[in-house]
Protein backbone atom coordinates (compact mmCIF):
# COMPACT_ATOMS: atom_id res chain seq x y z
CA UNK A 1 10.84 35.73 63.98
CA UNK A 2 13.99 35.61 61.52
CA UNK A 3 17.79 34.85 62.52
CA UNK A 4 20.68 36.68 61.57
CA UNK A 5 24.14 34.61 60.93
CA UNK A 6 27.36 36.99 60.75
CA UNK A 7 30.40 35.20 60.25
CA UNK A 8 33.44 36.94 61.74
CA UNK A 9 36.64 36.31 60.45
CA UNK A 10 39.07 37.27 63.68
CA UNK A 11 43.41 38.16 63.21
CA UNK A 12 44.93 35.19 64.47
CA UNK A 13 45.97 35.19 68.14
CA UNK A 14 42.99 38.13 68.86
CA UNK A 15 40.20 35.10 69.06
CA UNK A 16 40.08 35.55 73.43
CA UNK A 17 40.28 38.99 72.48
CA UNK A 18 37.29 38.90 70.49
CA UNK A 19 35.39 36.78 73.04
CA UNK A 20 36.60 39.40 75.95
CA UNK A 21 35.00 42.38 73.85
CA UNK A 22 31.66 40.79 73.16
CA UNK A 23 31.28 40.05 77.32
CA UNK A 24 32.79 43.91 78.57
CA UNK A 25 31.06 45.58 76.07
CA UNK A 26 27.70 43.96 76.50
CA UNK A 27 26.93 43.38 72.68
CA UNK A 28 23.49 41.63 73.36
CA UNK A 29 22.22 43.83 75.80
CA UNK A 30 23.20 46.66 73.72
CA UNK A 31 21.67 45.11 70.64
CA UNK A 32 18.18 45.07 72.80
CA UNK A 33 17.84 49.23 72.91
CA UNK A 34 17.25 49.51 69.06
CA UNK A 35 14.38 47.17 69.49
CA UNK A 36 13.68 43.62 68.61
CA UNK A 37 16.35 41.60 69.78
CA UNK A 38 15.73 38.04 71.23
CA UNK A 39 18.59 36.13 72.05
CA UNK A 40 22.10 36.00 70.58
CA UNK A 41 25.11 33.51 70.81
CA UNK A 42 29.04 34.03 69.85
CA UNK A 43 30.33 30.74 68.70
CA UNK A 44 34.06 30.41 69.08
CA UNK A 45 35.26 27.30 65.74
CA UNK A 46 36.67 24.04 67.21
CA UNK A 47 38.77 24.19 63.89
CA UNK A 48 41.55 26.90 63.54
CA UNK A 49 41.21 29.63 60.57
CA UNK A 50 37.50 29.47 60.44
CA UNK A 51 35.21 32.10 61.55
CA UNK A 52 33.28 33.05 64.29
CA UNK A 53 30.01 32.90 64.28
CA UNK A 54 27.29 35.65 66.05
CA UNK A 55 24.00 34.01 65.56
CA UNK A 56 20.60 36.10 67.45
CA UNK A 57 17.02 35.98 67.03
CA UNK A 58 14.80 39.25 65.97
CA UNK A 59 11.30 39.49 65.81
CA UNK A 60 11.64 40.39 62.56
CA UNK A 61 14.05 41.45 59.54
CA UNK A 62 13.00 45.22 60.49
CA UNK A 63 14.40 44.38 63.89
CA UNK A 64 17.63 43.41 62.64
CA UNK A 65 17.85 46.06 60.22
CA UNK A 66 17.22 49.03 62.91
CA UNK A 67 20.19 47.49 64.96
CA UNK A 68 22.60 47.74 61.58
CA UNK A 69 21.73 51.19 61.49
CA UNK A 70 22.14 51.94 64.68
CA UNK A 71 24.93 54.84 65.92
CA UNK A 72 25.49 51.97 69.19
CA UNK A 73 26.38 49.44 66.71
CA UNK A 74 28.67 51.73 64.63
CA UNK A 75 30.45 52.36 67.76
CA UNK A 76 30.97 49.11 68.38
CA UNK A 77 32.52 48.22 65.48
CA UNK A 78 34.82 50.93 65.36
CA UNK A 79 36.24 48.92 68.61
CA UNK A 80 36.13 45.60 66.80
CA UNK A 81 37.84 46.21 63.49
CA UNK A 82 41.73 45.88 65.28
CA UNK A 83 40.41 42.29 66.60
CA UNK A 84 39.05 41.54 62.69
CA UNK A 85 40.79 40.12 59.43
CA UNK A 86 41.30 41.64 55.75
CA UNK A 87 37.94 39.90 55.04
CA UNK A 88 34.88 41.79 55.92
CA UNK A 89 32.06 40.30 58.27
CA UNK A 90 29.52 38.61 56.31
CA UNK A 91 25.83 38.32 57.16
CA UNK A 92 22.44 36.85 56.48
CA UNK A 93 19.12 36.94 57.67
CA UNK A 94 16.79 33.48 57.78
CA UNK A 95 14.05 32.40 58.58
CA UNK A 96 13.11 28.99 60.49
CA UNK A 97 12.20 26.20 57.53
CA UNK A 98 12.44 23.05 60.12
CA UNK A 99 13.72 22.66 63.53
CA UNK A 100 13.96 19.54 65.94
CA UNK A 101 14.76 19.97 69.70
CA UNK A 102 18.05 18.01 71.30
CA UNK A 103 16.62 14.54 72.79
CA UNK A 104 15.39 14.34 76.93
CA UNK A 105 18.10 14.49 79.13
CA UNK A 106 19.17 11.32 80.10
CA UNK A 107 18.21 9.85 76.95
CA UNK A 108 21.30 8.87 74.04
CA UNK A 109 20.82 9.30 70.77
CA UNK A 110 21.20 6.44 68.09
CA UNK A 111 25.20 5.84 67.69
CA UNK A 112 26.06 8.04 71.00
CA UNK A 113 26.89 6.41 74.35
């Protein structure tokens, strides 16, 4: 399994915009026809002037390629370049080096009350 991070740099005052696209036009679902798809999350920054960030599992980097070349995806970003800024969207794949899952429920961590 690998992860791929795109950071999306959105015009200022588009962000709900943005957010509104990804849920009508069904981004993950549509990412599942090319084939490999897992999961994937839209994070919206606390802080103002930073990026979004898409993040979704693949099984594998071929996974994640196939849905770059896809003719969906091209579509869909010919609908999400207005909501976009000068910079271009930036991406990565990873793969998992260490991981720790959030503590029981019920349970506080160290510091957090």
């Amino acid at each position: 399994m690998v992860t791929s991070v795109l950071r999306l740099h959105v015009r200022p005052g588009r962000e709900e915009a943005l957010i509104r696209f990804y849920v009508e036009h069904e981004i993950f679902e549509r990412s599942r026809e090319s084939g490999g798809f897992r999961a994937g999350r839209l994070l919206e920054p606390v802080e103002p002037e930073t990026a979004f960030l898409v993040i979704a599992e693949w099984d594998d980097a071929d996974a994640y390629r196939r849905w770059l070349a896809s003719p969906v995806r091209a579509e869909l970003g010919v609908g999400l370049e207005p909501l976009l800024g000068s910079e271009p969207p930036e991406g990565a794949i990873y793969r998992e080096a260490v991981s720790s899952a959030a503590a029981p429920s019920g349970k506080s961590r160290e510091g957090e009350r």
